[in-house]
N, C-alpha and C. Protein backbone atom coordinates (compact mmCIF):
# COMPACT_ATOMS: atom_id res chain seq x y z
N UNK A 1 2.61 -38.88 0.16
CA UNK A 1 2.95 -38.61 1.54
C UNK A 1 2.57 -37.18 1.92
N UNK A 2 2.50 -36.71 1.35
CA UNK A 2 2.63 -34.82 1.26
C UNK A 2 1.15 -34.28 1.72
N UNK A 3 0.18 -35.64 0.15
CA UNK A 3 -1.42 -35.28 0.52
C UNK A 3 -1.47 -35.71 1.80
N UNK A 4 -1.13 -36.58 2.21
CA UNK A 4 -1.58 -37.21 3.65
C UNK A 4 -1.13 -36.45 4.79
N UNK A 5 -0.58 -36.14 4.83
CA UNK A 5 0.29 -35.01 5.70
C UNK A 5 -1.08 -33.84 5.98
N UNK A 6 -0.94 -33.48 4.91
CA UNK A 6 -2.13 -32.19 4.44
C UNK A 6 -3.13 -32.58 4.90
N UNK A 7 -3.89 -33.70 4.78
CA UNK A 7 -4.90 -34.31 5.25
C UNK A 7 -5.34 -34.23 6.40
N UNK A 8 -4.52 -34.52 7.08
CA UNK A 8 -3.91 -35.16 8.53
C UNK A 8 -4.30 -33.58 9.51
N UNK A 9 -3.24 -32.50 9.08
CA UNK A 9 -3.43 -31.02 9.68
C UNK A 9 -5.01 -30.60 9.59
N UNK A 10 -5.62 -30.88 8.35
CA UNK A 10 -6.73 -30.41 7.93
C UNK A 10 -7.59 -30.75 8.91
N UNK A 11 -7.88 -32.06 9.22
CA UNK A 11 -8.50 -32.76 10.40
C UNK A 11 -8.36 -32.15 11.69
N UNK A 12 -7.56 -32.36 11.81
CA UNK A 12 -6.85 -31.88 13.27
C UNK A 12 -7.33 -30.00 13.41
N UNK A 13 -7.32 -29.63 12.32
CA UNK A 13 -7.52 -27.91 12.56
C UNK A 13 -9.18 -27.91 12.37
N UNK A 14 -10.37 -29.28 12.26
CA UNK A 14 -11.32 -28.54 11.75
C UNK A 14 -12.57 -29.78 12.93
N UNK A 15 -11.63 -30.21 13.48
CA UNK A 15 -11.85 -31.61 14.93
C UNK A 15 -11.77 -31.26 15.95
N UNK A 16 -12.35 -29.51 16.13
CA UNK A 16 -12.56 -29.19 17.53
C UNK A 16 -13.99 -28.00 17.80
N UNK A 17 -14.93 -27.78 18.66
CA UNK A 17 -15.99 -27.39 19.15
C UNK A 17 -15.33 -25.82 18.80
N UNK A 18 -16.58 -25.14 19.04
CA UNK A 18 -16.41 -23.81 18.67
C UNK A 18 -17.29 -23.09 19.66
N UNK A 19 -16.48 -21.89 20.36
CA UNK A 19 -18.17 -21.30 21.32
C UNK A 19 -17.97 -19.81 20.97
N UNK A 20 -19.17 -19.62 20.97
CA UNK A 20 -19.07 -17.60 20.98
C UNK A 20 -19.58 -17.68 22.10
N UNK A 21 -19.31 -16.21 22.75
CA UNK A 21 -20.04 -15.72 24.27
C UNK A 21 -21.68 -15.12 23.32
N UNK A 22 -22.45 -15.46 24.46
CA UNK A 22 -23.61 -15.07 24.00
C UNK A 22 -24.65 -14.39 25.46
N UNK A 23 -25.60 -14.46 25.63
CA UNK A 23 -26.67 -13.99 26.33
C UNK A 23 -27.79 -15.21 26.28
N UNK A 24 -28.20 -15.50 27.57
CA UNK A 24 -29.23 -16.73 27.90
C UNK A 24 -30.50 -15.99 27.31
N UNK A 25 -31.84 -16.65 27.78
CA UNK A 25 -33.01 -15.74 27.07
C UNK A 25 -33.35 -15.04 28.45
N UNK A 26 -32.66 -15.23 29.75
CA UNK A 26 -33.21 -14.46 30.53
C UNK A 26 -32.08 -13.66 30.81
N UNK A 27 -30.97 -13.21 30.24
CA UNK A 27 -30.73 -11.81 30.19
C UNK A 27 -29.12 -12.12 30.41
N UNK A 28 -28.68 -13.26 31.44
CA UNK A 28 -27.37 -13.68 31.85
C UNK A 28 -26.28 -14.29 30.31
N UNK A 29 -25.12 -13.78 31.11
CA UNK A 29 -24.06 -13.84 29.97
C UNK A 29 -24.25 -15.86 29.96
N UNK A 30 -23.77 -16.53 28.39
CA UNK A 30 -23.88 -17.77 28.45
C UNK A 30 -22.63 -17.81 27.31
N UNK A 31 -22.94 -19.38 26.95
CA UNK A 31 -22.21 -19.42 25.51
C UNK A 31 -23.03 -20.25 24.70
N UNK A 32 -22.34 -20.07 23.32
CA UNK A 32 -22.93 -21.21 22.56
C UNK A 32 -22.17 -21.79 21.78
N UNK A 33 -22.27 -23.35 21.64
CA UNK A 33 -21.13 -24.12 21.52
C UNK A 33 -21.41 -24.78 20.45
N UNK A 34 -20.87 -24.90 19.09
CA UNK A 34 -20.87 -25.85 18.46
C UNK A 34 -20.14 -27.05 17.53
N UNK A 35 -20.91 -27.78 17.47
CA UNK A 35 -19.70 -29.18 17.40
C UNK A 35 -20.29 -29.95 16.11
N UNK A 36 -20.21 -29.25 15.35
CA UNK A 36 -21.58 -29.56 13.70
C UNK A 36 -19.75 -30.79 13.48
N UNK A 37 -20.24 -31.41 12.38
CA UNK A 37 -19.46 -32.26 11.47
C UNK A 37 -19.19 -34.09 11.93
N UNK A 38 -18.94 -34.46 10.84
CA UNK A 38 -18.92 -36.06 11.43
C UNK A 38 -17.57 -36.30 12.06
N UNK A 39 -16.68 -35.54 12.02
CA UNK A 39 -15.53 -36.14 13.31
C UNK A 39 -15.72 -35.69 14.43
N UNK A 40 -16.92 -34.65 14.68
CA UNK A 40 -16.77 -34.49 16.15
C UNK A 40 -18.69 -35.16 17.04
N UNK A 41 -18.41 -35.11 18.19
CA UNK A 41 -19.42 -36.09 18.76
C UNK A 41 -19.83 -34.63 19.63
N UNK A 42 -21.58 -35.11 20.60
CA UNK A 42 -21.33 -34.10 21.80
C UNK A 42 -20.73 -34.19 22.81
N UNK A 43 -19.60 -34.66 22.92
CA UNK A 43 -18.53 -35.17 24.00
C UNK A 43 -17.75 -33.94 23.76
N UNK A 44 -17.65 -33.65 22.60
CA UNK A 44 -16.92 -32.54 22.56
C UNK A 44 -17.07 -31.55 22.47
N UNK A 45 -18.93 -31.17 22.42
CA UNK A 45 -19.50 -29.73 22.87
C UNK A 45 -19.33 -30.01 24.87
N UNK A 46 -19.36 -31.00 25.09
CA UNK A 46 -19.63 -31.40 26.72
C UNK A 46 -17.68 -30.57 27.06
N UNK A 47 -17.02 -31.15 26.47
CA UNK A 47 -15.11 -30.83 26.62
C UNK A 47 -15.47 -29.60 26.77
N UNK A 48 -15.97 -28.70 25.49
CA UNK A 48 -15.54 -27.22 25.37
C UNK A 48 -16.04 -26.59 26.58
N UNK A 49 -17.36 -26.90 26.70
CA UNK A 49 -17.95 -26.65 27.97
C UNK A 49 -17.68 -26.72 29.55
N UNK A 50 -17.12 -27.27 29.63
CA UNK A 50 -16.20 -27.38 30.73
C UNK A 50 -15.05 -26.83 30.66
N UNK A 51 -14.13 -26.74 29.26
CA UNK A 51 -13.02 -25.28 29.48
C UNK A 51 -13.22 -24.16 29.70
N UNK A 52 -14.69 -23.65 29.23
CA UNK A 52 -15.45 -22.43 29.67
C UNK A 52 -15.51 -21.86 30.93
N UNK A 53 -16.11 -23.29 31.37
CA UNK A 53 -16.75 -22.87 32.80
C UNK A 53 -15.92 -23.28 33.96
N UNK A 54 -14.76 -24.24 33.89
CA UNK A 54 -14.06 -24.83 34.55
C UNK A 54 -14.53 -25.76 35.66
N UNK A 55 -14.35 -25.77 37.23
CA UNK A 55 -14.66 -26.44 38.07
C UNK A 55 -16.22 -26.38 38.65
N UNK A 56 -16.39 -24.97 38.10
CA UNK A 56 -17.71 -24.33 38.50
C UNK A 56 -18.95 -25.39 38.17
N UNK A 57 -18.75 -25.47 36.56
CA UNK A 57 -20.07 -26.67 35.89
C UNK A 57 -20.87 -25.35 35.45
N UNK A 58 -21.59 -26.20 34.43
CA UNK A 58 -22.11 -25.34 33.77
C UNK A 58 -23.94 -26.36 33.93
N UNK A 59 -25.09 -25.47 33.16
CA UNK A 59 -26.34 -26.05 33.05
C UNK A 59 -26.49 -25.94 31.35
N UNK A 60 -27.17 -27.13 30.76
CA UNK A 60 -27.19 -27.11 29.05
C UNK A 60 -28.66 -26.66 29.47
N UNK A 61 -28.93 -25.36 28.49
CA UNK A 61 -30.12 -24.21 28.83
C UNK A 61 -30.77 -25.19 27.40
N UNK A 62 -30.14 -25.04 26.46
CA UNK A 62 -30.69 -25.68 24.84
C UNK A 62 -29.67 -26.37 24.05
N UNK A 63 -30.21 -27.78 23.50
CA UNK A 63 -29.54 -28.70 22.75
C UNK A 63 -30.31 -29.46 21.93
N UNK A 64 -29.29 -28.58 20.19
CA UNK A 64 -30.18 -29.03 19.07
C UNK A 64 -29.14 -29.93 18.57
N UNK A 65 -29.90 -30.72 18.00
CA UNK A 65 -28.93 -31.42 16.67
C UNK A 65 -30.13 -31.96 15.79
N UNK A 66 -29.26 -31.99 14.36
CA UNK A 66 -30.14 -33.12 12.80
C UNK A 66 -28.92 -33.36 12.12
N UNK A 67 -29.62 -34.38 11.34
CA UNK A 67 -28.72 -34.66 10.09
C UNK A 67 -29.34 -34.39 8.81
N UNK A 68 -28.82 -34.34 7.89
CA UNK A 68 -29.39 -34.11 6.53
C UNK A 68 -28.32 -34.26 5.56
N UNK A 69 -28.91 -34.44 4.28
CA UNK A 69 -28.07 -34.78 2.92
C UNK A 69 -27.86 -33.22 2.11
N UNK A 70 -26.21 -33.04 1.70
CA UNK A 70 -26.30 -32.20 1.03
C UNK A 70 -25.79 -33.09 -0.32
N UNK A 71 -26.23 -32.54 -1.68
CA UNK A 71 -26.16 -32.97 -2.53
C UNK A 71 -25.75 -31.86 -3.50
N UNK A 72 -24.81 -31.88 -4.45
CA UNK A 72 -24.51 -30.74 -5.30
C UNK A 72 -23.98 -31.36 -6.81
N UNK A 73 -24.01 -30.73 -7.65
CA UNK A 73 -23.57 -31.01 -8.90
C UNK A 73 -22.79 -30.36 -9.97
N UNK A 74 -21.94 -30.59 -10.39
CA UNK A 74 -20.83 -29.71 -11.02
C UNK A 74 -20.81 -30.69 -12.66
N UNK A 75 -20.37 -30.11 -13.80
CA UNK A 75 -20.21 -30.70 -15.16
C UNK A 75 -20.06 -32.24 -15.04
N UNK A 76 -19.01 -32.37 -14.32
CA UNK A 76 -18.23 -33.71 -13.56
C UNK A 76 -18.93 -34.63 -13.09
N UNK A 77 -20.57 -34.49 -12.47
CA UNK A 77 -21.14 -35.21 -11.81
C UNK A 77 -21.43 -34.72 -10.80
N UNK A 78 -22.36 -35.78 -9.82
CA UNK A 78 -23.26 -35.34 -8.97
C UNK A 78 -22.45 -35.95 -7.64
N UNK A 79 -22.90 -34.99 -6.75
CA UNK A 79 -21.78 -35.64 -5.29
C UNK A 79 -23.03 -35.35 -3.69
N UNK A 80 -22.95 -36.08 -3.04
CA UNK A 80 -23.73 -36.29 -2.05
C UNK A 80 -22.96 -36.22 -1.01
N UNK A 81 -23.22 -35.99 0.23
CA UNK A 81 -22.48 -36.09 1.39
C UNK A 81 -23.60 -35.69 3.16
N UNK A 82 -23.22 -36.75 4.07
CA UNK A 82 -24.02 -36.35 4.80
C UNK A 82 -23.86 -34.92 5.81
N UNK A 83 -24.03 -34.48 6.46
CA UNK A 83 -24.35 -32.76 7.01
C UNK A 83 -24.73 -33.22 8.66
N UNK A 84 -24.12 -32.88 9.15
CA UNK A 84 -24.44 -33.02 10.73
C UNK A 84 -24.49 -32.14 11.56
N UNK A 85 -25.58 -31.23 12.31
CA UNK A 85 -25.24 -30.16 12.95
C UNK A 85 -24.99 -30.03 14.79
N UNK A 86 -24.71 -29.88 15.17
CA UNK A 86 -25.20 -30.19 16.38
C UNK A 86 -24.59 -28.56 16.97
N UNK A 87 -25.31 -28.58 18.11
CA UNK A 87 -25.10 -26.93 18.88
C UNK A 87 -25.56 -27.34 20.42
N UNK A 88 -25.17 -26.58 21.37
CA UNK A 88 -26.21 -26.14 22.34
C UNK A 88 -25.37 -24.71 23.39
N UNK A 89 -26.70 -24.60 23.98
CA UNK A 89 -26.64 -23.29 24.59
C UNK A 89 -26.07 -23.59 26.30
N UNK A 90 -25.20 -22.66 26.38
CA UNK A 90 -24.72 -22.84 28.01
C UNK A 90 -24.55 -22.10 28.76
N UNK A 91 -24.80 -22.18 29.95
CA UNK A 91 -24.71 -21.34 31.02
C UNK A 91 -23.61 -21.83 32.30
N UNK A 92 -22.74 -20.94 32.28
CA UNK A 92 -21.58 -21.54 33.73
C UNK A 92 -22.77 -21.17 35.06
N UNK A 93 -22.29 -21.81 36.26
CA UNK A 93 -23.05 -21.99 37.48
C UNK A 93 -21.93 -20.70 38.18
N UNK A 94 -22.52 -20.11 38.75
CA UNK A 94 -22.33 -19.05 39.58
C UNK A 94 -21.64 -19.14 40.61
């Protein structure tokens, strides 16, 4: 019960978008938002983005995403797991 509990917070603290303030390439303040991992979707770089910018709206300037395999190995054996990144760049509307 205890692990699951633990589990449970872990999710919940690591199942939300992330933005730093940044600079567009033409000079204006922006952000950049990202929403890498398999519990989160771009619905939820789209959410953060709109707490940013609020009623105003924002324009997606750049939007990357891939997937890829990370694979690692310890005495114990070999462990695989898939890697999801996703990001994009934003600008609030004026």
């Amino acid at each position: 019960m205890r692990v699951a509990l633990y589990l449970l917070v872990v999710v919940a603290l690591t199942a939300c978008a992330t933005a730093k303030e940044t600079y567009t390439p033409s000079g204006q303040k922006g952000y950049s938002i990202n929403c890498s991992g398999s519990a989160l979707t771009w619905g939820e770089c789209a959410q953060k983005a709109g707490e940013l910018c609020g009623a105003k709206g924002y324009t997606i300037l750049e939007r990357t995403g891939d997937q890829g395999t990370m694979v690692s190995a310890t005495q114990y054996g070999m462990f695989g797991n898939t890697v999801t990144n996703r990001s994009m760049l934003i600008q609030c509307k004026p």
